[in-house]
C-alpha atoms as a PDB file:
ATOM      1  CA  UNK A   1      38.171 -38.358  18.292  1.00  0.00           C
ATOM      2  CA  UNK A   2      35.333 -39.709  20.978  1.00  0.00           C
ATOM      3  CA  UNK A   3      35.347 -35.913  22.128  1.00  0.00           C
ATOM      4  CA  UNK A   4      35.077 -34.736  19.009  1.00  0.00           C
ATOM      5  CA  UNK A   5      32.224 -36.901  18.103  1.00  0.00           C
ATOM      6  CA  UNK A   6      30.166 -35.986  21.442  1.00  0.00           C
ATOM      7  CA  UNK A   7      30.328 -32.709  21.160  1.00  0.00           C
ATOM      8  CA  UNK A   8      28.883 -33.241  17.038  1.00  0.00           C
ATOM      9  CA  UNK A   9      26.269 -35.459  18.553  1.00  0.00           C
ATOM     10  CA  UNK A  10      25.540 -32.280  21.377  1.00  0.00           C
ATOM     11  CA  UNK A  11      25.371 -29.961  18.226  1.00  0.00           C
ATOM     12  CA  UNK A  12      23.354 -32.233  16.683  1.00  0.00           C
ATOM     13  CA  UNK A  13      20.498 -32.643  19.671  1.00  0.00           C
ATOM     14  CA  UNK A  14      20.656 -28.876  20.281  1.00  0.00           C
ATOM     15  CA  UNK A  15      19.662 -28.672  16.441  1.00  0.00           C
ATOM     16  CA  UNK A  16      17.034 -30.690  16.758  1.00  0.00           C
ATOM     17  CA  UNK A  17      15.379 -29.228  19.819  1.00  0.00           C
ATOM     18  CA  UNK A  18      15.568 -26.105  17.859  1.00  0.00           C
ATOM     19  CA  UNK A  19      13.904 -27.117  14.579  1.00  0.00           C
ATOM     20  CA  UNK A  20      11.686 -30.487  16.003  1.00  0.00           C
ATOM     21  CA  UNK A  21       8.966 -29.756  17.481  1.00  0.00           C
ATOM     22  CA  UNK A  22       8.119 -31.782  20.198  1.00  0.00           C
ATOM     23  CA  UNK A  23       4.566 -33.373  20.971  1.00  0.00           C
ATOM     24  CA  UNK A  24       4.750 -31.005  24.147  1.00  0.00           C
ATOM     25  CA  UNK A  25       5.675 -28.052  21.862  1.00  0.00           C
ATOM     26  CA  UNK A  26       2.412 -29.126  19.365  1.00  0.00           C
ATOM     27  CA  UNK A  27       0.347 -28.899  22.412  1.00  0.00           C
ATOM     28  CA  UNK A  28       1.347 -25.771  24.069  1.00  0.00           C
ATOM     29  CA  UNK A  29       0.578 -24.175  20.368  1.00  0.00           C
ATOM     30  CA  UNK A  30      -3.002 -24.730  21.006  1.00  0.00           C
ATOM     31  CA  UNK A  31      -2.933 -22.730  24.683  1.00  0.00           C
ATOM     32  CA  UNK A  32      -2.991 -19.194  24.422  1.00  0.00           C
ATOM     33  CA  UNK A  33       0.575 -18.123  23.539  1.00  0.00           C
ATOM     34  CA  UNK A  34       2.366 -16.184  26.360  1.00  0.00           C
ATOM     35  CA  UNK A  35       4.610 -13.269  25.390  1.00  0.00           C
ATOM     36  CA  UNK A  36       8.423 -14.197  25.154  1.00  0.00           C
ATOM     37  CA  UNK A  37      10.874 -12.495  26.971  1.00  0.00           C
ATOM     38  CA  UNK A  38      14.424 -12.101  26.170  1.00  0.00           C
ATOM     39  CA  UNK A  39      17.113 -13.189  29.007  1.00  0.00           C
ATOM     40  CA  UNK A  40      20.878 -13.040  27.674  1.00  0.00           C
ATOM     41  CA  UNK A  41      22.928 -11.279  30.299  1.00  0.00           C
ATOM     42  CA  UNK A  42      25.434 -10.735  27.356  1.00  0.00           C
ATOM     43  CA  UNK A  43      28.124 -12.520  28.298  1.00  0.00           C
ATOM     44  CA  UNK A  44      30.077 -13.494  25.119  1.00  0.00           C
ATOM     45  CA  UNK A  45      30.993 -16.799  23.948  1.00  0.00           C
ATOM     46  CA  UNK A  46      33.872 -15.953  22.294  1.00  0.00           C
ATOM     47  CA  UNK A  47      33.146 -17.110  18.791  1.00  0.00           C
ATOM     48  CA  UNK A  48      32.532 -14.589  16.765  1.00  0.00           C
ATOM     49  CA  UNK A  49      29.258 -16.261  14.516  1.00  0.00           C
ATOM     50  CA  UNK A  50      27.595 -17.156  17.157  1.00  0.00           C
ATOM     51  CA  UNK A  51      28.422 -13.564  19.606  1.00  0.00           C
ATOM     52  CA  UNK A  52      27.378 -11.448  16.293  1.00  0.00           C
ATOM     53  CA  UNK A  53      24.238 -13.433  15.827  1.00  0.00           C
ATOM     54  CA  UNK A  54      23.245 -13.078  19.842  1.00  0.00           C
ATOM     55  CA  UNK A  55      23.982  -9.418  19.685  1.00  0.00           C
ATOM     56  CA  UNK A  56      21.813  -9.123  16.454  1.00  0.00           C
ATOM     57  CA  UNK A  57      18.698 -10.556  18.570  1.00  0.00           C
ATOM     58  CA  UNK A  58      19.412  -8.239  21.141  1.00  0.00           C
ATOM     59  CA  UNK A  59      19.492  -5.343  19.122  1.00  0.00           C
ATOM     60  CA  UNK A  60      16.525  -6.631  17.630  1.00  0.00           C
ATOM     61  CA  UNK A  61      14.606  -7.621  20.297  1.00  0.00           C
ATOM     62  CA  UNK A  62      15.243  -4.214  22.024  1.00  0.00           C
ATOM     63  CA  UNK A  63      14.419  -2.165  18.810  1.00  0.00           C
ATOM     64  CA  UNK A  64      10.597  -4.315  19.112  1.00  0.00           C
ATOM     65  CA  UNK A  65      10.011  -3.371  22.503  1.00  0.00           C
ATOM     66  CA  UNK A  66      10.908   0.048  22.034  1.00  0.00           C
ATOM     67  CA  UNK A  67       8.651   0.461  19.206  1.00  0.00           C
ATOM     68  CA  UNK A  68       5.447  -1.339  20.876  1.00  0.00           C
ATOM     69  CA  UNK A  69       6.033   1.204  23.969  1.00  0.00           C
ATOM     70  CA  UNK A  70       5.992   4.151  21.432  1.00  0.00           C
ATOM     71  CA  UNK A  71       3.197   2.831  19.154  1.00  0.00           C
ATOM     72  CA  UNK A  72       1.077   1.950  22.352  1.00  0.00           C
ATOM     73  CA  UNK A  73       1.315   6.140  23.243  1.00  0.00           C
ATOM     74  CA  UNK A  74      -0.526   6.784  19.990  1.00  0.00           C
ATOM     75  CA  UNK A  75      -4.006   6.078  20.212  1.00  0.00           C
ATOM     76  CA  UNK A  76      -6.886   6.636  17.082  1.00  0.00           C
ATOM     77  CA  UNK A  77      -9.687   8.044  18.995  1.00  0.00           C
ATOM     78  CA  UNK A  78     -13.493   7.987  17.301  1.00  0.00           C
ATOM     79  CA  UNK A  79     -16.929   8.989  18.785  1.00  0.00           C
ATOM     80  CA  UNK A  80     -20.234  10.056  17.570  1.00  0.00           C
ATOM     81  CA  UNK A  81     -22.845  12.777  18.459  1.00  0.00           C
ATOM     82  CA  UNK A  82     -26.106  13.587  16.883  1.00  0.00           C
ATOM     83  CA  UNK A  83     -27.734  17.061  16.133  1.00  0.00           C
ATOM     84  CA  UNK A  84     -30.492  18.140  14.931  1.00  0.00           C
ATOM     85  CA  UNK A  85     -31.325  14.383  13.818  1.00  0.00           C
ATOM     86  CA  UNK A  86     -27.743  14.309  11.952  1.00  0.00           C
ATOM     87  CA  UNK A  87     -25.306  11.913  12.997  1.00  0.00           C
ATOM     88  CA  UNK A  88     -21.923  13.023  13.160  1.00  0.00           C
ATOM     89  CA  UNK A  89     -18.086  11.142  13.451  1.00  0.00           C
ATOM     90  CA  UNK A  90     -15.201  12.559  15.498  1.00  0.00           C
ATOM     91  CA  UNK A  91     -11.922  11.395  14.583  1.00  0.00           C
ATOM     92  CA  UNK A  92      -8.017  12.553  16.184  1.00  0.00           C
ATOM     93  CA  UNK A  93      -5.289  10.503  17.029  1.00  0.00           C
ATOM     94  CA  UNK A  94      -3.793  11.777  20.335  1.00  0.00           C
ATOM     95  CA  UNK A  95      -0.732  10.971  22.566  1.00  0.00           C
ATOM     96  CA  UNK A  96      -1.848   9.483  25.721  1.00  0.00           C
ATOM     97  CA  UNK A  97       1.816   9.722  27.328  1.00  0.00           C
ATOM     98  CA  UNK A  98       1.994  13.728  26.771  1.00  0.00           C
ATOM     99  CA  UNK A  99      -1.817  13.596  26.792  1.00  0.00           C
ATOM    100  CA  UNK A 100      -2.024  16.072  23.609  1.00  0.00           C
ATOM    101  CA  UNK A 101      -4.463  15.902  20.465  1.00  0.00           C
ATOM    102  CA  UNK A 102      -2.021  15.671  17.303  1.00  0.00           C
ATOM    103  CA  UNK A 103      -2.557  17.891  14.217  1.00  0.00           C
ATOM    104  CA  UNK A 104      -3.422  17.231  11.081  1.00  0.00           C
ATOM    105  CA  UNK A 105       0.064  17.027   9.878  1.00  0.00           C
ATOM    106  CA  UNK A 106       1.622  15.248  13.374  1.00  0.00           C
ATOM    107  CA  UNK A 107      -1.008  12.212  13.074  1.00  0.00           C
ATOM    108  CA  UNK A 108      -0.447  11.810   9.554  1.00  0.00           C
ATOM    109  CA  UNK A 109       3.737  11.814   9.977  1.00  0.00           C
ATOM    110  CA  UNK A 110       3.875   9.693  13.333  1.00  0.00           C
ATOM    111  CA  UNK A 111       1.742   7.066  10.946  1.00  0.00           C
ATOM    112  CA  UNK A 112       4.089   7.489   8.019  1.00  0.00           C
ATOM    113  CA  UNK A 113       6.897   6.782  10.003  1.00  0.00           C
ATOM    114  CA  UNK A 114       5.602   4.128  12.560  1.00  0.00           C
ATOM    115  CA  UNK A 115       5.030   2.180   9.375  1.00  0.00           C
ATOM    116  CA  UNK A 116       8.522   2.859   7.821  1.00  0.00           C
ATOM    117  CA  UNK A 117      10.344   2.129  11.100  1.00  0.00           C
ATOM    118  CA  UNK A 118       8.104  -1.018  11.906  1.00  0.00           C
ATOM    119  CA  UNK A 119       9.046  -2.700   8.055  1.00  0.00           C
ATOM    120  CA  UNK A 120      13.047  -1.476   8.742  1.00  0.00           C
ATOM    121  CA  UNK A 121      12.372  -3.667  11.457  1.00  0.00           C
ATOM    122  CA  UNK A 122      10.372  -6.686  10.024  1.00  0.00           C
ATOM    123  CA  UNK A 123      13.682  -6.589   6.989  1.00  0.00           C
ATOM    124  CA  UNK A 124      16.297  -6.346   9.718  1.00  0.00           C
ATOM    125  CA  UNK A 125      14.443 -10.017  11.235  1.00  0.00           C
ATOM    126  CA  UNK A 126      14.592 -11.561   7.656  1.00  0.00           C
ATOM    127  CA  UNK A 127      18.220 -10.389   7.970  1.00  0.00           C
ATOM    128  CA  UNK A 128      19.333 -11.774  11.143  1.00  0.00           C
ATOM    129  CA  UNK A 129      17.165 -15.185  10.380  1.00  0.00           C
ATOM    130  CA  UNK A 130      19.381 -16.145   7.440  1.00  0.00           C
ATOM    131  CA  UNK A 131      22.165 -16.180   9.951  1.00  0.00           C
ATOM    132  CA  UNK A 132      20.041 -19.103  12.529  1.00  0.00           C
ATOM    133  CA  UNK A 133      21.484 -22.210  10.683  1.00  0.00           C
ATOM    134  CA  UNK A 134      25.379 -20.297  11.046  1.00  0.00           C
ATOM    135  CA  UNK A 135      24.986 -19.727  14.666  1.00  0.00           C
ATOM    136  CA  UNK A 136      23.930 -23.274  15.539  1.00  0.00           C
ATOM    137  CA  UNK A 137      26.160 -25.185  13.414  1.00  0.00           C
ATOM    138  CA  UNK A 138      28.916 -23.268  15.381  1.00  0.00           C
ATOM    139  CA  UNK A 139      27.818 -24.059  18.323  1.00  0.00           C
ATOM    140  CA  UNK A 140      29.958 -27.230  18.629  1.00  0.00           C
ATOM    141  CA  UNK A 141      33.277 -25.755  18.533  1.00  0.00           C
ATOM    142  CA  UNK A 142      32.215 -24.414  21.503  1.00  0.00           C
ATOM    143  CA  UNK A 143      32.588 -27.373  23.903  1.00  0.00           C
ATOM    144  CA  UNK A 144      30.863 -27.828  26.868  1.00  0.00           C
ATOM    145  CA  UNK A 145      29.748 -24.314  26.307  1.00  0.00           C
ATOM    146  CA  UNK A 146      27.679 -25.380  23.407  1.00  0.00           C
ATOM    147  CA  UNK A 147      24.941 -26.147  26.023  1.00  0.00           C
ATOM    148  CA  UNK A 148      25.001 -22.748  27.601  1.00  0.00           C
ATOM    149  CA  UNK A 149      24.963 -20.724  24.350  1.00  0.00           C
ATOM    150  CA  UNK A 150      22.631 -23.442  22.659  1.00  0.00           C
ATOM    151  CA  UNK A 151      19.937 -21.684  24.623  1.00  0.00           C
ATOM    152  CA  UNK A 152      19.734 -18.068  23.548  1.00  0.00           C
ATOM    153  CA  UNK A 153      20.927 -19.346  19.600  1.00  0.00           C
ATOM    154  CA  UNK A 154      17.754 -21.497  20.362  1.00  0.00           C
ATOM    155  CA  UNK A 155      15.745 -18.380  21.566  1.00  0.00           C
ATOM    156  CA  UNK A 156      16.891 -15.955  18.475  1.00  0.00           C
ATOM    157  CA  UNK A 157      14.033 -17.291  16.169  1.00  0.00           C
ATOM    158  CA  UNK A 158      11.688 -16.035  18.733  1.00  0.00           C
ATOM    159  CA  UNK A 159      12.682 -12.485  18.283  1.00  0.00           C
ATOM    160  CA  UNK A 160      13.085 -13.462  14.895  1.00  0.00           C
ATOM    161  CA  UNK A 161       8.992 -13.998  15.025  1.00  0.00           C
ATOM    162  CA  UNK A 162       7.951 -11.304  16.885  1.00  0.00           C
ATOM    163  CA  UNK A 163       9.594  -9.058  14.555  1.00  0.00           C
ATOM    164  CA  UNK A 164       7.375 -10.931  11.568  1.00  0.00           C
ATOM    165  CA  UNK A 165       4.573 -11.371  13.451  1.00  0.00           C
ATOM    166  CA  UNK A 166       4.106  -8.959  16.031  1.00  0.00           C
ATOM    167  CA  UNK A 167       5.350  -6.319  13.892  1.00  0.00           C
ATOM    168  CA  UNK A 168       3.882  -7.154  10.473  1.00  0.00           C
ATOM    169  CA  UNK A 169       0.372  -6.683  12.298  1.00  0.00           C
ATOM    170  CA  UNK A 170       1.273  -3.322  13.940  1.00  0.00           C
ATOM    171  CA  UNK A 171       2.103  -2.226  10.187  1.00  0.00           C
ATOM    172  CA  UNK A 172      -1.149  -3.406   8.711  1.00  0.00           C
ATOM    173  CA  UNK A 173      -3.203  -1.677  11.492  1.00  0.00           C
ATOM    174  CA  UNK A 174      -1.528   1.525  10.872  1.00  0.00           C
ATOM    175  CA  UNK A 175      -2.113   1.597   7.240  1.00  0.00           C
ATOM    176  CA  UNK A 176      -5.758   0.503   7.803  1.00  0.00           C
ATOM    177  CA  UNK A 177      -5.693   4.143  10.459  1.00  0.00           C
ATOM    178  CA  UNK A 178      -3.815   6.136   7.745  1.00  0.00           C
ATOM    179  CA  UNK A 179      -6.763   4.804   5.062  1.00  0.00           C
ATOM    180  CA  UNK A 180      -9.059   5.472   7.326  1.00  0.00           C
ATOM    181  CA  UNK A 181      -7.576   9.134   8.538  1.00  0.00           C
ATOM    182  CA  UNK A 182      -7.277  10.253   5.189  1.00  0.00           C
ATOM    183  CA  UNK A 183     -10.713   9.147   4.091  1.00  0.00           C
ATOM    184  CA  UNK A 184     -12.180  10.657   7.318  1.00  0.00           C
ATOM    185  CA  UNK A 185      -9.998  14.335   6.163  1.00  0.00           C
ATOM    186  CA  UNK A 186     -11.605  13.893   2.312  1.00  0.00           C
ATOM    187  CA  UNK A 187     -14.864  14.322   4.050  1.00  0.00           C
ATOM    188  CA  UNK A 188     -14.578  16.586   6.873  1.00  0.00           C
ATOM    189  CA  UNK A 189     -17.086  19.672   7.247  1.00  0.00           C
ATOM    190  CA  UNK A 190     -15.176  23.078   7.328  1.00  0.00           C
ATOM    191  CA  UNK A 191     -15.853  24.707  10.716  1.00  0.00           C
ATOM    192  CA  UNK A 192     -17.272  27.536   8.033  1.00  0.00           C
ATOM    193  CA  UNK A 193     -20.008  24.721   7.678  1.00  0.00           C
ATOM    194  CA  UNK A 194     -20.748  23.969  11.409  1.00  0.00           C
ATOM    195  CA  UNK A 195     -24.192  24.627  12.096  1.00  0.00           C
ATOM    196  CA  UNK A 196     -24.406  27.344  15.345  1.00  0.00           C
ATOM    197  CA  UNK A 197     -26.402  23.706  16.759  1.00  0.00           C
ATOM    198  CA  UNK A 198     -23.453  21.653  15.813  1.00  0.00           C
ATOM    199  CA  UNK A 199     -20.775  24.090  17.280  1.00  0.00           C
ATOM    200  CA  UNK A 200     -22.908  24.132  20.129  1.00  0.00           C
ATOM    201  CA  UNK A 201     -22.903  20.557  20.598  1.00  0.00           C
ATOM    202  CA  UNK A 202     -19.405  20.584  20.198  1.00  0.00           C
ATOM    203  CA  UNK A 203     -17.904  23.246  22.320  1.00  0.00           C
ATOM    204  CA  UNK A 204     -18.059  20.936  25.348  1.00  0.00           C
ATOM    205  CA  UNK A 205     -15.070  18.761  23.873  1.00  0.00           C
ATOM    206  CA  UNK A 206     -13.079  22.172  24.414  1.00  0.00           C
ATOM    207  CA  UNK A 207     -13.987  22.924  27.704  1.00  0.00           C
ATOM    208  CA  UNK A 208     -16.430  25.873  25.951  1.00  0.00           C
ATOM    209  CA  UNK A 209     -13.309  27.694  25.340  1.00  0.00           C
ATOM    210  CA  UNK A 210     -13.685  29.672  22.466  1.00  0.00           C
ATOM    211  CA  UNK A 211      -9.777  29.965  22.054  1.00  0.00           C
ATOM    212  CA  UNK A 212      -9.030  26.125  21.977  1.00  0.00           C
ATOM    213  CA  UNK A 213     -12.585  25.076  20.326  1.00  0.00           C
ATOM    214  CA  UNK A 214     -11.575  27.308  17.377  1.00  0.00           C
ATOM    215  CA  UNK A 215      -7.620  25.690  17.290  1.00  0.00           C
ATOM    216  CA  UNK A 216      -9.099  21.958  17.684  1.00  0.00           C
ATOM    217  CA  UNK A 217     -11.383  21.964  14.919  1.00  0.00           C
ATOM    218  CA  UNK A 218      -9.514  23.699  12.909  1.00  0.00           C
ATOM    219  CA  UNK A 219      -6.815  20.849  12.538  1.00  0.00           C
ATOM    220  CA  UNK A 220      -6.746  18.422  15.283  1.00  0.00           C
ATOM    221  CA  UNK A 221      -9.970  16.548  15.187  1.00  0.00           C
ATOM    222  CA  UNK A 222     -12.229  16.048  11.748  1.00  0.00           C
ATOM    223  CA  UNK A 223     -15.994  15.821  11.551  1.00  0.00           C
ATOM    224  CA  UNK A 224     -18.250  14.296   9.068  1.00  0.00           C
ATOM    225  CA  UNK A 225     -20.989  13.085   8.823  1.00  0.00           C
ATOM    226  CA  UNK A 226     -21.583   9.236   9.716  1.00  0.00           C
ATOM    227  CA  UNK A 227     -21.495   7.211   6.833  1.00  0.00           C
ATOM    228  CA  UNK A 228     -22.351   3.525   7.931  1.00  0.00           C
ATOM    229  CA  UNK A 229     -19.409   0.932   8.119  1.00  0.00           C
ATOM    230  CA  UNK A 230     -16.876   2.936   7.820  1.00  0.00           C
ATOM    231  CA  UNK A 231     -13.997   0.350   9.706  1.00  0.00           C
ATOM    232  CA  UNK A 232     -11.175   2.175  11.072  1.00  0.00           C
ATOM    233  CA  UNK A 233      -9.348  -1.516  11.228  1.00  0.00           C
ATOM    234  CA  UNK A 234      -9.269  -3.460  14.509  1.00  0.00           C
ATOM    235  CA  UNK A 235      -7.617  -1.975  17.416  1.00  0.00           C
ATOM    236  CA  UNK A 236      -4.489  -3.306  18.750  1.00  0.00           C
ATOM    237  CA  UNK A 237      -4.780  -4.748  22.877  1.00  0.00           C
ATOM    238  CA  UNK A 238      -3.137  -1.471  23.755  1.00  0.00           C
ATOM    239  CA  UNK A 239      -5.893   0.639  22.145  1.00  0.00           C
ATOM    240  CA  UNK A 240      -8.545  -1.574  23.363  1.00  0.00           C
ATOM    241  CA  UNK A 241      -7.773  -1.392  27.205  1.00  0.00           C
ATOM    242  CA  UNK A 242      -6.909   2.300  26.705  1.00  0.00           C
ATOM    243  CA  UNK A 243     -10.249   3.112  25.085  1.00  0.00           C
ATOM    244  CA  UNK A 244     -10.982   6.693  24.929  1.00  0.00           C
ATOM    245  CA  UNK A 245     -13.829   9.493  23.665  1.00  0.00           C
ATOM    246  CA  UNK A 246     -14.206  12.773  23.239  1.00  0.00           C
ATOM    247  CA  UNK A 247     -15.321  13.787  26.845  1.00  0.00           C
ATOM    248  CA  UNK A 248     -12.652  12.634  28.210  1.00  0.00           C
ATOM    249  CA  UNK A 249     -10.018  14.479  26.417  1.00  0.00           C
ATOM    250  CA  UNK A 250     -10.794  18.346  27.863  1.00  0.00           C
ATOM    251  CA  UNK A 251      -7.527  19.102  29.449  1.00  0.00           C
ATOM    252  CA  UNK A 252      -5.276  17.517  26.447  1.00  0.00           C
ATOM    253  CA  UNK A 253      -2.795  19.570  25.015  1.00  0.00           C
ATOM    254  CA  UNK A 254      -1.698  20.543  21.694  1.00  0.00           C
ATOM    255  CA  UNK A 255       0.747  18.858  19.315  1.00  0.00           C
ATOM    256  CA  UNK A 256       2.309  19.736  16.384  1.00  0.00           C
ATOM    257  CA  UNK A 257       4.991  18.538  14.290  1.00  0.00           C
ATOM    258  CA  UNK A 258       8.554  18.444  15.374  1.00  0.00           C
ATOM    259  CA  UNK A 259      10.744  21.170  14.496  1.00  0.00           C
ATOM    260  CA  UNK A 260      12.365  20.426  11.078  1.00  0.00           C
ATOM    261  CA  UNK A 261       9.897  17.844  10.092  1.00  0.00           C
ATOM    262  CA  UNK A 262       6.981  17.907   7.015  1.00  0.00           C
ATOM    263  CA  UNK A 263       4.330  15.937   6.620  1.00  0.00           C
ATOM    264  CA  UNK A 264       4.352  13.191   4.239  1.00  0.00           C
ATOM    265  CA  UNK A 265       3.122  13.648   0.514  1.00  0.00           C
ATOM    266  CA  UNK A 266       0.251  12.360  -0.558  1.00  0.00           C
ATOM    267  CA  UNK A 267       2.498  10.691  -3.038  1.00  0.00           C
ATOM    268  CA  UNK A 268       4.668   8.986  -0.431  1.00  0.00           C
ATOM    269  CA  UNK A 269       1.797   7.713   1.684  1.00  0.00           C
ATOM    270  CA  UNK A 270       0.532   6.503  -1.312  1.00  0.00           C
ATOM    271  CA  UNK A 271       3.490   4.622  -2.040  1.00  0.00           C
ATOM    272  CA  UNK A 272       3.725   3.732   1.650  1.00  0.00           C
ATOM    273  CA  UNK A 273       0.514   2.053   1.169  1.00  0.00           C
ATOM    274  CA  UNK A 274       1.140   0.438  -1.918  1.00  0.00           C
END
């Protein structure tokens, strides 16, 4: 019975160390908050609760990281140039891993679905959280283990978070970009419109190849003219430090979409976007 009732008074402590903050934990809150890493070796604890709710986290936590790395290849590019007193916007999305300009109909589907795969995500961490208070009140059957184990249970609402968090603000950015793509499409000038002045000015962005000026501007980057404030949302850190413009984009590629795959509706982004 006295083993019994320290190993319910372990359970107990490891509970409150996960749920409790401490005045230590209230003050690191304030410091700038460092990016958490997940470190189970997956070695199993043999109770089945508390191994199914570790390898959710897992799954979850590398499902996030995959999707940040992918996300972070797709950059929203914008720049300006004036002729003839006119003040013009650029806009294309491009993929800085394959370094290729994205059509049209590739920037508009890898923004459909980066928003559909980030909220499968974000429901798959309200999922796994309902199974937190399970895990942990399991943990003392596990015995001296229980300290071990109490660790990464401890650590799962962390994934949990990024998944809200982290992931939640990925999804709002992106609809902000597809808002802001389609509005920037609704007002693009025909390259049957470009002034010989304004094709002039903009031949440099293709290398002044006729061949590729007349397949970029044609579908892979828009241009209208400036209208003031016209926020394509705020940039995630990835698209801040990777910062690009037209110049330097000469030798990108070419990207369409993948074999098999449309482009979305203008009914499902519009349900997309709510």
């Amino acid at each position: 019975m006295k083993t019994c009732r320290f190993f319910q008074a372990v359970a107990l402590l490891l509970g409150c160390l996960m749920f409790c903050p401490t005045p230590a934990s209230a003050q690191k809150k304030k410091k700038e908050k460092k990016e958490f890493v997940w470190q189970w070796d997956h070695t199993l604890s043999g109770n089945t609760v508390i191994d199914n709710y570790l390898l959710s986290c897992d799954t979850l936590y590398t499902r996030i990281r995959t999707y940040k790395d992918d996300i972070a290849s797709y950059v929203y590019v914008t720049d300006t140039l004036t002729v003839g007193g006119q003040k013009y916007d650029l806009v294309c999305m491009v993929d800085q891993v394959e370094k290729k300009y994205l059509s049209d109909g590739m920037a508009r589907w890898q923004m459909f679905e980066s928003i559909k795969a980030g909220t499968m995500i974000t429901l798959e961490g309200v999922n796994i959280g309902l199974q937190t208070v399970s895990a942990t009140t399991e943990l003392p059957n596990l015995g001296l283990k229980a300290f071990s184990f109490g660790k990464y249970v401890k650590a799962g609402p962390n994934i949990i978070g990024m998944a809200k968090d982290e992931i939640g603000s990925i999804i709002s950015n992106r609809k902000i970009l597809m808002k802001s793509w389609n509005g920037a499409k609704a007002n693009a000038i025909g390259m049957d419109a470009f002034s010989p002045e304004l094709k002039a000015a903009l031949m440099p962005i293709a290398g002044n190849d006729e061949e590729k000026y007349g397949k970029l501007f044609k579908k892979y980057i828009l241009v209208c003219k400036h209208i003031e404030e016209s926020a394509v949302g705020e940039k995630t850190e990835a698209e801040k430090d990777s910062y690009l413009n037209m110049s330097a984009l000469q030798d990108y590629g070419l990207k369409d979409l993948p074999e098999g795959q449309a482009e979305p509706s203008a009914d499902d982004e519009k349900e997309m976007l709510g």
